[in-house]
N, C-alpha and C. Protein backbone atom coordinates (compact mmCIF):
# COMPACT_ATOMS: atom_id res chain seq x y z
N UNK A 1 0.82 -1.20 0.00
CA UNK A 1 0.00 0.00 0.00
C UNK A 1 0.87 1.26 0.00
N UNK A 2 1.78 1.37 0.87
CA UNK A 2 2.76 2.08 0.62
C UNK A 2 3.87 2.96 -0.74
N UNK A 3 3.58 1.64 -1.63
CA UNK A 3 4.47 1.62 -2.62
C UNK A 3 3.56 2.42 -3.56
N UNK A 4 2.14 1.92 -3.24
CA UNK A 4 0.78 2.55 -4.41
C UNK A 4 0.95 3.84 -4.08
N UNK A 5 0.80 4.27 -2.92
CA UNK A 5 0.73 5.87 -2.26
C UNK A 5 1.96 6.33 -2.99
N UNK A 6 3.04 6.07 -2.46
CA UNK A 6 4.30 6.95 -2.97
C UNK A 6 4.31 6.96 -4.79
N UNK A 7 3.96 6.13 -5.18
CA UNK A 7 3.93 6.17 -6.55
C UNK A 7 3.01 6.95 -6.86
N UNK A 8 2.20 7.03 -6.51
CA UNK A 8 0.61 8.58 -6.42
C UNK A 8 1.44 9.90 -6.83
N UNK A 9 1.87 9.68 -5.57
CA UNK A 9 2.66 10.91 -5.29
C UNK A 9 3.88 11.33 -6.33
N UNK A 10 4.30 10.15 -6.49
CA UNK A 10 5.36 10.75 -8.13
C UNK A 10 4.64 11.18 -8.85
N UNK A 11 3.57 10.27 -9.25
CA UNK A 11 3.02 11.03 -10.84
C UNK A 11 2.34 12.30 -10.31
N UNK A 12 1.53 12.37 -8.92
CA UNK A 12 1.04 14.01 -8.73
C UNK A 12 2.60 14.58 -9.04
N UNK A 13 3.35 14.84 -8.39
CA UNK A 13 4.54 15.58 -8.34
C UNK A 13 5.10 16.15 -10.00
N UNK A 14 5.25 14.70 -10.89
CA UNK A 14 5.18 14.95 -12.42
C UNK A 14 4.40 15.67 -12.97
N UNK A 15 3.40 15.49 -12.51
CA UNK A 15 2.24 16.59 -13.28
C UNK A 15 1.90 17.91 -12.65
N UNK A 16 2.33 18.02 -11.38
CA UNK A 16 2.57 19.27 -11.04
C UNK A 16 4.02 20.03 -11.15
N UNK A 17 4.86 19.51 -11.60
CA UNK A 17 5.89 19.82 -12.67
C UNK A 17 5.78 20.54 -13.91
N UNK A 18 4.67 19.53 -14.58
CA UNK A 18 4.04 19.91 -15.86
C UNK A 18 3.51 21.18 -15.85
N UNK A 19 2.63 21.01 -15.15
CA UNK A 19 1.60 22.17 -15.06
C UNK A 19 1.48 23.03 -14.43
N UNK A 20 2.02 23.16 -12.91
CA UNK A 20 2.22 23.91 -12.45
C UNK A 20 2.92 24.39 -12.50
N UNK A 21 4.03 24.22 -12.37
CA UNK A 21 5.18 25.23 -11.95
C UNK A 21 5.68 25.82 -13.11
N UNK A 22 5.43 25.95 -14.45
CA UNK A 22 5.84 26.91 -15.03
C UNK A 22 4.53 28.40 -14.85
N UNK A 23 3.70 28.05 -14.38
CA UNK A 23 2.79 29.17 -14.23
C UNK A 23 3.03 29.99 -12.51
N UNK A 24 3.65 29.05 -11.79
CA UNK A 24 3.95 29.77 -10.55
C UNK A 24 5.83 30.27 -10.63
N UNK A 25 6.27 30.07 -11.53
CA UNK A 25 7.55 30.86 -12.09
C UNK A 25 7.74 32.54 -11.77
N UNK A 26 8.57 32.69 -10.91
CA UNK A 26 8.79 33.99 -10.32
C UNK A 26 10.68 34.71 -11.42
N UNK A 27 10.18 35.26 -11.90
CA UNK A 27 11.25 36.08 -12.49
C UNK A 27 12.40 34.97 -13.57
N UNK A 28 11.31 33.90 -13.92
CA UNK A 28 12.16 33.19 -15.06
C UNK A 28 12.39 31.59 -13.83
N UNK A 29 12.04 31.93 -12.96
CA UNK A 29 13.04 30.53 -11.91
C UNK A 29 11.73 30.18 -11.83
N UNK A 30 11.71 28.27 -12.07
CA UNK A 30 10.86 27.99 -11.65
C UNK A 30 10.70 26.66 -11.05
N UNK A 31 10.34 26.26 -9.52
CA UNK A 31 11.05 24.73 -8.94
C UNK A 31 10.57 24.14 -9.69
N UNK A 32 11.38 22.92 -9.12
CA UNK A 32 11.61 21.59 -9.42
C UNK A 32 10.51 21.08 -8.43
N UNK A 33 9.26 20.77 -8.66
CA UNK A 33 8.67 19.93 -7.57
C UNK A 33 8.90 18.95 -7.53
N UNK A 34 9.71 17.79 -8.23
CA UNK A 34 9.79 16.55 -8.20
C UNK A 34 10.74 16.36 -7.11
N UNK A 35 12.10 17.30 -7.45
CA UNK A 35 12.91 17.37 -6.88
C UNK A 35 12.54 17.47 -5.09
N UNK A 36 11.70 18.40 -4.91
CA UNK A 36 10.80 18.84 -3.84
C UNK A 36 10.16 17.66 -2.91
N UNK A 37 9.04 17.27 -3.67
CA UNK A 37 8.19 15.88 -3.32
C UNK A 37 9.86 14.39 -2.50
N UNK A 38 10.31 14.56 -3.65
CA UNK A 38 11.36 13.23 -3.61
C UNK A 38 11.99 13.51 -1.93
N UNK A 39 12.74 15.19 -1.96
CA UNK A 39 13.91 15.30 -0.71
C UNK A 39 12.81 15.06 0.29
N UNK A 40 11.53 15.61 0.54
CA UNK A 40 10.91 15.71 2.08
C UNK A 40 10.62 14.04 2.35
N UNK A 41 10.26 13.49 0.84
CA UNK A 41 9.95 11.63 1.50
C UNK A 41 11.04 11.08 1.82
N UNK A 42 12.21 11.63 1.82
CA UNK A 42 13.67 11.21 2.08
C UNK A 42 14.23 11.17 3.11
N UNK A 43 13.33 12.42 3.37
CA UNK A 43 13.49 12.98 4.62
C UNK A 43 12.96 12.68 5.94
N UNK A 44 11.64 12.46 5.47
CA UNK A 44 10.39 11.58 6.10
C UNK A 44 10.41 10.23 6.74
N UNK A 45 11.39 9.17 4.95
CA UNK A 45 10.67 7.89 5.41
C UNK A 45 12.37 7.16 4.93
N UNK A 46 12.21 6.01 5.33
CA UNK A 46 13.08 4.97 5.10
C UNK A 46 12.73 3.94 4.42
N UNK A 47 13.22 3.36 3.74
CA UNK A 47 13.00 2.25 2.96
C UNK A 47 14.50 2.01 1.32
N UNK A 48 14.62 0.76 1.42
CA UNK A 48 15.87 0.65 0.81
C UNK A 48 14.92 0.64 -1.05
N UNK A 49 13.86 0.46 -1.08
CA UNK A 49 13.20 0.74 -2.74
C UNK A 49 13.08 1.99 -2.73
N UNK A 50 13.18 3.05 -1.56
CA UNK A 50 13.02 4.35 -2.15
C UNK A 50 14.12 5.09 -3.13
N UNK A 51 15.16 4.65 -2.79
CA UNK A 51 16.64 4.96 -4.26
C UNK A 51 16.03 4.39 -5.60
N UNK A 52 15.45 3.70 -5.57
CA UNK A 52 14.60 3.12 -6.97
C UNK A 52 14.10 4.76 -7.10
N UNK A 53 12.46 4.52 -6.22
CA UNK A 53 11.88 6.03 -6.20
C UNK A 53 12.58 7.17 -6.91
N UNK A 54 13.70 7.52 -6.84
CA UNK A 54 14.57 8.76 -6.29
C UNK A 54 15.05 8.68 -7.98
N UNK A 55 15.56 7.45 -8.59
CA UNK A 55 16.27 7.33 -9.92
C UNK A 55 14.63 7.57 -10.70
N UNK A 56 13.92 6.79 -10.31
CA UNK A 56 12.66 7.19 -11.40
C UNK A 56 12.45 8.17 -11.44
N UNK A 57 12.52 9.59 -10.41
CA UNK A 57 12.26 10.39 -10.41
C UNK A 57 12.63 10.94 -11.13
N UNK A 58 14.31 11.38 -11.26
CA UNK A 58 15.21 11.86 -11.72
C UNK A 58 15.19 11.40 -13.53
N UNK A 59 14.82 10.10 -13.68
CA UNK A 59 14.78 9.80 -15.19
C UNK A 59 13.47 10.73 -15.32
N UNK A 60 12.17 10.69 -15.26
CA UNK A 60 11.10 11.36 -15.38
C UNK A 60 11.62 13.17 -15.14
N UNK A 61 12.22 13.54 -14.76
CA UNK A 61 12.38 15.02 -15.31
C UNK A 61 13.56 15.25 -16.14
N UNK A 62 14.77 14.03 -16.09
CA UNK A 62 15.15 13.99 -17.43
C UNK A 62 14.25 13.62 -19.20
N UNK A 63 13.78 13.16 -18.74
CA UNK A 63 12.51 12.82 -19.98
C UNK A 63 12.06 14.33 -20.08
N UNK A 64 10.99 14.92 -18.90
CA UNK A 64 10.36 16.35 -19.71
C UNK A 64 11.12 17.56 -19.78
N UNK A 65 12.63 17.59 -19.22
CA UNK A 65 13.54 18.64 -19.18
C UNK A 65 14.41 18.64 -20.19
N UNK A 66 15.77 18.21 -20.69
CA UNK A 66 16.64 18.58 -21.72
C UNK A 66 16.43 17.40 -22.76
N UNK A 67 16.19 16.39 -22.47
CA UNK A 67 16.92 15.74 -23.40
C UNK A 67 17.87 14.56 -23.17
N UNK A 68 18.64 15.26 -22.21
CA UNK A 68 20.05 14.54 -21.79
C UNK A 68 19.64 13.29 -21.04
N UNK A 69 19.31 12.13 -20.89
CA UNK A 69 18.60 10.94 -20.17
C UNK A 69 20.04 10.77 -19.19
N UNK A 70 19.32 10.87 -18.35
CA UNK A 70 20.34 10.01 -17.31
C UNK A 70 21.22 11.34 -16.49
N UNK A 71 21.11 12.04 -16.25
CA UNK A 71 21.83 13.51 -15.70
C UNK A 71 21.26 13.47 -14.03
N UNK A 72 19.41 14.03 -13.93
CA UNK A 72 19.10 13.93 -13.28
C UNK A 72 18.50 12.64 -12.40
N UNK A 73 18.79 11.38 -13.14
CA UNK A 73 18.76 10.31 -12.37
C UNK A 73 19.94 9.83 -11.19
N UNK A 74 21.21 10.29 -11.97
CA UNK A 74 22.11 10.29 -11.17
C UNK A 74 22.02 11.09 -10.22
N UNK A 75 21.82 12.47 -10.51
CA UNK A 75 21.88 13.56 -9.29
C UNK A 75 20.77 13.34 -8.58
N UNK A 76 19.57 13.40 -9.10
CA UNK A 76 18.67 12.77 -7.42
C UNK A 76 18.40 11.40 -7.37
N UNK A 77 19.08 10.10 -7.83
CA UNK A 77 19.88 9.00 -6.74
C UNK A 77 21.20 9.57 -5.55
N UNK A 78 21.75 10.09 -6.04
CA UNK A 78 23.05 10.37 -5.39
C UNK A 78 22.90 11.75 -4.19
N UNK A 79 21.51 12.71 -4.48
CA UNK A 79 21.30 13.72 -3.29
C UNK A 79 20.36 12.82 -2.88
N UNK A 80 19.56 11.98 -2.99
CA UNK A 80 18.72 11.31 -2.29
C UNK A 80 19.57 10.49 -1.28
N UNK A 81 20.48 9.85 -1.76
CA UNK A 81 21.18 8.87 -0.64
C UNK A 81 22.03 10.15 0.30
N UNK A 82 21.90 11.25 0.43
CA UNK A 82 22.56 12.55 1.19
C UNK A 82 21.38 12.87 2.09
N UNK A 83 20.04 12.56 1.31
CA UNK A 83 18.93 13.39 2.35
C UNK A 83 18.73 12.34 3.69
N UNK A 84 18.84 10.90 2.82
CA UNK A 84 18.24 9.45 3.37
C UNK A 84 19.31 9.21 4.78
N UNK A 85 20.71 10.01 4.47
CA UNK A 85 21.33 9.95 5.49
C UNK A 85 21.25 11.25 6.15
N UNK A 86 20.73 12.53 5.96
CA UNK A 86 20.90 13.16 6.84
C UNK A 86 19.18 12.93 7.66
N UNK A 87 18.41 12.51 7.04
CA UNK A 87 17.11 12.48 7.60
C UNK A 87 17.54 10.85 8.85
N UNK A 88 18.36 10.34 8.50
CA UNK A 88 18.21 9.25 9.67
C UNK A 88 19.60 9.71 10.54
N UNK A 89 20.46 10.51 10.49
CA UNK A 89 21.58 10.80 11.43
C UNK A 89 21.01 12.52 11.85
N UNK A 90 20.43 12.88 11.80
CA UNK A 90 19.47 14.33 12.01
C UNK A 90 18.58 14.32 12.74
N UNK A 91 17.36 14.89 12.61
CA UNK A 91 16.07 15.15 12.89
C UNK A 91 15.29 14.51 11.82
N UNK A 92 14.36 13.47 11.62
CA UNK A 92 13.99 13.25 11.20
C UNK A 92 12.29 13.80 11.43
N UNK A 93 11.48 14.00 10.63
CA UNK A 93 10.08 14.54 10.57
C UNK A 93 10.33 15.88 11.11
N UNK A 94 11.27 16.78 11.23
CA UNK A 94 11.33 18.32 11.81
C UNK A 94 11.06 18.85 10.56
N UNK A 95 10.20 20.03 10.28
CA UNK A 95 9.73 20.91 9.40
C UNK A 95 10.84 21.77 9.06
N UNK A 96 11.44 22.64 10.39
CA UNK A 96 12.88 23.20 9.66
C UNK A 96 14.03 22.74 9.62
N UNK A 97 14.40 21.75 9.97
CA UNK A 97 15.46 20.99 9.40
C UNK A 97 15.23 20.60 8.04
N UNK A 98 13.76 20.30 7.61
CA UNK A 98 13.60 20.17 6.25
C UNK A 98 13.28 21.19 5.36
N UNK A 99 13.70 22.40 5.95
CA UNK A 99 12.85 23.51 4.76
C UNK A 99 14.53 23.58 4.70
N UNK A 100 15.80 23.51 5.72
CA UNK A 100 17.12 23.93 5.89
C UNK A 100 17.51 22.54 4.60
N UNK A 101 17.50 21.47 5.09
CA UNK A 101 17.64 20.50 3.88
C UNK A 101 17.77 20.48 2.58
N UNK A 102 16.28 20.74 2.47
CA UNK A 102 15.90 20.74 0.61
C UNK A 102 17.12 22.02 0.37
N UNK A 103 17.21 23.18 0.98
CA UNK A 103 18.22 23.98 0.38
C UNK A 103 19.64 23.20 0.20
N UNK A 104 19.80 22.79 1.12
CA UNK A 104 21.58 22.39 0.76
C UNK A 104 21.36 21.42 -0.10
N UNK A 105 20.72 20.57 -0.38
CA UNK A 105 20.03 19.33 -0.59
C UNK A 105 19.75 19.53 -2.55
N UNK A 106 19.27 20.94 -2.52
CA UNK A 106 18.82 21.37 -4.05
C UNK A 106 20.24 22.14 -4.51
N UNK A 107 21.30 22.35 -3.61
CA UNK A 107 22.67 23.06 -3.91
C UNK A 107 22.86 21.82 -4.26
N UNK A 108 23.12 21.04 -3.75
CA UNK A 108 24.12 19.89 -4.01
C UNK A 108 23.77 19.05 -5.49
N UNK A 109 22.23 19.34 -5.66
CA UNK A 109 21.73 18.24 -6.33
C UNK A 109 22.29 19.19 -7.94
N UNK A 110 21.91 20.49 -8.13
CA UNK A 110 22.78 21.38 -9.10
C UNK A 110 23.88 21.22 -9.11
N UNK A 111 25.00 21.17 -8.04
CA UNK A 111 26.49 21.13 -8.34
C UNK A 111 26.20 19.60 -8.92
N UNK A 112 25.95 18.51 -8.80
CA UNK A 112 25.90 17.53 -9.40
C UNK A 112 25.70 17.37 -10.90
N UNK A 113 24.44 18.03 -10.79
CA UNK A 113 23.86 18.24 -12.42
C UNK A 113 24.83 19.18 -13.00
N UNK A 114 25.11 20.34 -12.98
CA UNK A 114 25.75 21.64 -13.58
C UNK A 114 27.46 20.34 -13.87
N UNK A 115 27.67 19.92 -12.69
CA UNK A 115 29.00 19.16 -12.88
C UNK A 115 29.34 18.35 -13.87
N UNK A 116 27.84 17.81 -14.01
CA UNK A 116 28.14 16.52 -15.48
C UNK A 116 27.73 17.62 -16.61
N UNK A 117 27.02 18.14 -16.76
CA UNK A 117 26.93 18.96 -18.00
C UNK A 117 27.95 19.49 -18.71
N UNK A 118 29.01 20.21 -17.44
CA UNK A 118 30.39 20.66 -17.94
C UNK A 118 31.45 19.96 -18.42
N UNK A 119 31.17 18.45 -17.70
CA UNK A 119 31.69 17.33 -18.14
C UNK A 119 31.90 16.82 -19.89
N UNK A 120 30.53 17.32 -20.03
CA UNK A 120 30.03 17.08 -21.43
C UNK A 120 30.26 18.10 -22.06
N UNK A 121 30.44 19.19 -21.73
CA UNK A 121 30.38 20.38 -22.79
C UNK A 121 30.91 21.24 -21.96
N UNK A 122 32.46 21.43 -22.02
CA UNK A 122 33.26 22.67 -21.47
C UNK A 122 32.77 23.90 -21.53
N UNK A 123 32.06 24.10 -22.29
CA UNK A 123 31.88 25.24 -22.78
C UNK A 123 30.27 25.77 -21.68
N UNK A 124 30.40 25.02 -20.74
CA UNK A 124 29.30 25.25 -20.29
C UNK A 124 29.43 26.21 -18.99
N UNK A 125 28.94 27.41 -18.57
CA UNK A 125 29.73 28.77 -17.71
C UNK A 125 29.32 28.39 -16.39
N UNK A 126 29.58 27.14 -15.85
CA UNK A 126 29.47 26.19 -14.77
C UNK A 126 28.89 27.52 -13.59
N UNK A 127 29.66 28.71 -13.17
CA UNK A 127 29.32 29.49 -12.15
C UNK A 127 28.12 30.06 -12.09
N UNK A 128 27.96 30.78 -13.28
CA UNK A 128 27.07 31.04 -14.03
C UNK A 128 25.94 30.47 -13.58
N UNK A 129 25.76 29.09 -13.87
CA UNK A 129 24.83 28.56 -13.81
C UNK A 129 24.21 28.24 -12.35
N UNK A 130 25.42 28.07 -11.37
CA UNK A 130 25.39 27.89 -10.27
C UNK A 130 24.78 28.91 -9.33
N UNK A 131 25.19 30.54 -10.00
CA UNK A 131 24.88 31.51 -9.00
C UNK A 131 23.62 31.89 -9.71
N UNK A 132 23.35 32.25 -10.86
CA UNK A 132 22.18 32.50 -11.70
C UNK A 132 21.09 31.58 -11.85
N UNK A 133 21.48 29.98 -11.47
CA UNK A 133 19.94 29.20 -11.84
C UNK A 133 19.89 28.15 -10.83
N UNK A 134 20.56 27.72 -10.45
CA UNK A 134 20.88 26.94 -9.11
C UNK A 134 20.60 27.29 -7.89
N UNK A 135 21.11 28.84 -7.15
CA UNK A 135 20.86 29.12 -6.13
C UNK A 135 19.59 29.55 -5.82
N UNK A 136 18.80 30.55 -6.75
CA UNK A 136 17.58 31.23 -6.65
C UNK A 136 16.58 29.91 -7.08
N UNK A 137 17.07 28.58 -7.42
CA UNK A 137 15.95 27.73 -7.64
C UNK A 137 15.81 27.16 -6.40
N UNK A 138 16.96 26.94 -5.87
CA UNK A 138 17.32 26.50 -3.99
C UNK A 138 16.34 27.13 -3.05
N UNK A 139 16.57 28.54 -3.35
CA UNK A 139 15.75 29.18 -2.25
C UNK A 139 13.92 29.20 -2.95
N UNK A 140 13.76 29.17 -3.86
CA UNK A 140 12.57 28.41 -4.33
C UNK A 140 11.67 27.76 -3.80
N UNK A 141 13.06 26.50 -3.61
CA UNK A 141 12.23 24.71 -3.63
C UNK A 141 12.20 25.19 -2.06
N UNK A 142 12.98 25.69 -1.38
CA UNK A 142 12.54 25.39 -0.04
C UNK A 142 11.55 26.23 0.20
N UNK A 143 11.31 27.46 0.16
CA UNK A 143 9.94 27.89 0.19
C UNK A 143 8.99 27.06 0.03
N UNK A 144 8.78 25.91 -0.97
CA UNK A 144 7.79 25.60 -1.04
C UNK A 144 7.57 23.88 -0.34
N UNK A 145 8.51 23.98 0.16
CA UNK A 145 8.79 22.75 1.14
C UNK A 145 7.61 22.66 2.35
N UNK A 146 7.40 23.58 2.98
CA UNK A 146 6.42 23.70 3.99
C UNK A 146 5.27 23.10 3.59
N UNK A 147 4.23 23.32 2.35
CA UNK A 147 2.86 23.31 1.99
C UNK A 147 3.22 21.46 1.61
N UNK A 148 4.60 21.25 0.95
CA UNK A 148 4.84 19.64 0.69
C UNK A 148 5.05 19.21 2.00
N UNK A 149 5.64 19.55 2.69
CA UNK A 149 5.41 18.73 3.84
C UNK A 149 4.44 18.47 4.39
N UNK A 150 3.42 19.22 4.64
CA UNK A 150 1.78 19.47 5.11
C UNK A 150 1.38 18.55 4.25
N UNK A 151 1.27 18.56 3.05
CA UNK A 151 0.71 17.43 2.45
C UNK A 151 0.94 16.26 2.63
N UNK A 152 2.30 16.36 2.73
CA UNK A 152 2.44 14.69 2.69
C UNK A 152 2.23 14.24 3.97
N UNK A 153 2.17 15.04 5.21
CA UNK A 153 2.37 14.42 6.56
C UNK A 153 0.48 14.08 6.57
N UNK A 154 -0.07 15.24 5.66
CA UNK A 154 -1.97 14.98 5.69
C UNK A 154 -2.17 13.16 5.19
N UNK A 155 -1.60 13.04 4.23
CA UNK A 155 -1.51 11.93 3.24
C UNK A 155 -1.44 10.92 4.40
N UNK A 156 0.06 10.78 4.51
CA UNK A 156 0.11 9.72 5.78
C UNK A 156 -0.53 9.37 6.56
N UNK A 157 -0.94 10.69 7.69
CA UNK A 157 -2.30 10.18 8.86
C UNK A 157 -3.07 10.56 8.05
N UNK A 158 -3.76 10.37 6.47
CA UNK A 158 -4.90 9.88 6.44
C UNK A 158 -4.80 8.05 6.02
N UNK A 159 -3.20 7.94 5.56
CA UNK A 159 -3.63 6.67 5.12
C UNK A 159 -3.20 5.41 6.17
N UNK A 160 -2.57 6.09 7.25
CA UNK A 160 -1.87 5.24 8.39
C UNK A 160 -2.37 6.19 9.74
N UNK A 161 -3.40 6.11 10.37
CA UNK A 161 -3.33 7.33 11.32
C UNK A 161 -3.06 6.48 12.41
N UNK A 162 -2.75 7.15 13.83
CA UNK A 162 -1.98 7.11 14.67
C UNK A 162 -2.71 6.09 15.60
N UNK A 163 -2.48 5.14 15.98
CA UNK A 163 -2.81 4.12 17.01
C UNK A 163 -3.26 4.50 18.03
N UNK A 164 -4.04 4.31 18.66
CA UNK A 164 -4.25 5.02 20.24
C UNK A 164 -3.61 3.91 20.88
């Protein structure tokens, strides 16, 4: 049941990718909700199929983003196994540890991505990209970390609520 829910939640997340977030786009920047959805369940929950989760993710906004297959699978497998450990050596379920997270969390996951791109194409103005589309998407995704967390914690105690 678990696996059905979280998979819900990818394709909502994909399609609010789609659709939303280029219309809630503030000055050209516009999050990554996948990216978003993925760090707080990372953050949230444990389970060794969620790195599956985390690569599907990452292939699915490589699919509706450049082109390039396989960029962002690597980078959110590889910040996912960063969240999965700071969410179990941390605070786990804290709201600002996770709004503090997704930021370093969405830095890291850009230096990753921006890293292989340059890899591929020198010619690519790596800083540039870092201080101009990376950071202001950072402070973004965590803004909008709060209303994902609320959701997903609604989701949960509605689909597991609390034992008396």
């Amino acid at each position: 049941m678990r696996l059905l829910a979280l998979s819900a939640v990818g394709l909502v997340a994909l399609w609010l990718q789609l659709s939303l977030a280029p219309l809630i786009a503030v000055a050209g920047f516009k999050p990554n909700l996948i990216l978003v959805f993925m760090l707080v369940i990372g953050l949230r929950r444990a389970g060794p199929w969620l790195f599956i989760y985390a690569t599907l993710s990452g292939l699915a906004h490589d699919v509706f983003s450049h082109g390039l297959l396989g960029v962002y699978a690597v980078s959110f497998f590889l910040v996912f196994f960063a969240a999965r450990y700071a969410g179990m050596s941390v605070f786990e379920k804290n709201l600002i540890f996770a709004v503090v997270g997704v930021f370093i969390l969405t830095l890291m996951e850009g230096l990753i991505s921006v890293s292989v791109f340059e890899y591929l194409d020198p010619s690519v103005p790596w800083w540039e990209w870092m201080l101009g589309k990376v950071a202001p998407g950072a402070v973004f995704n965590c803004l909008l970390t709060p209303p994902v967390w609320f959701l997903l914690s609604r989701l949960e105690w509605a689909l597991y609520p609390p034992e008396d």
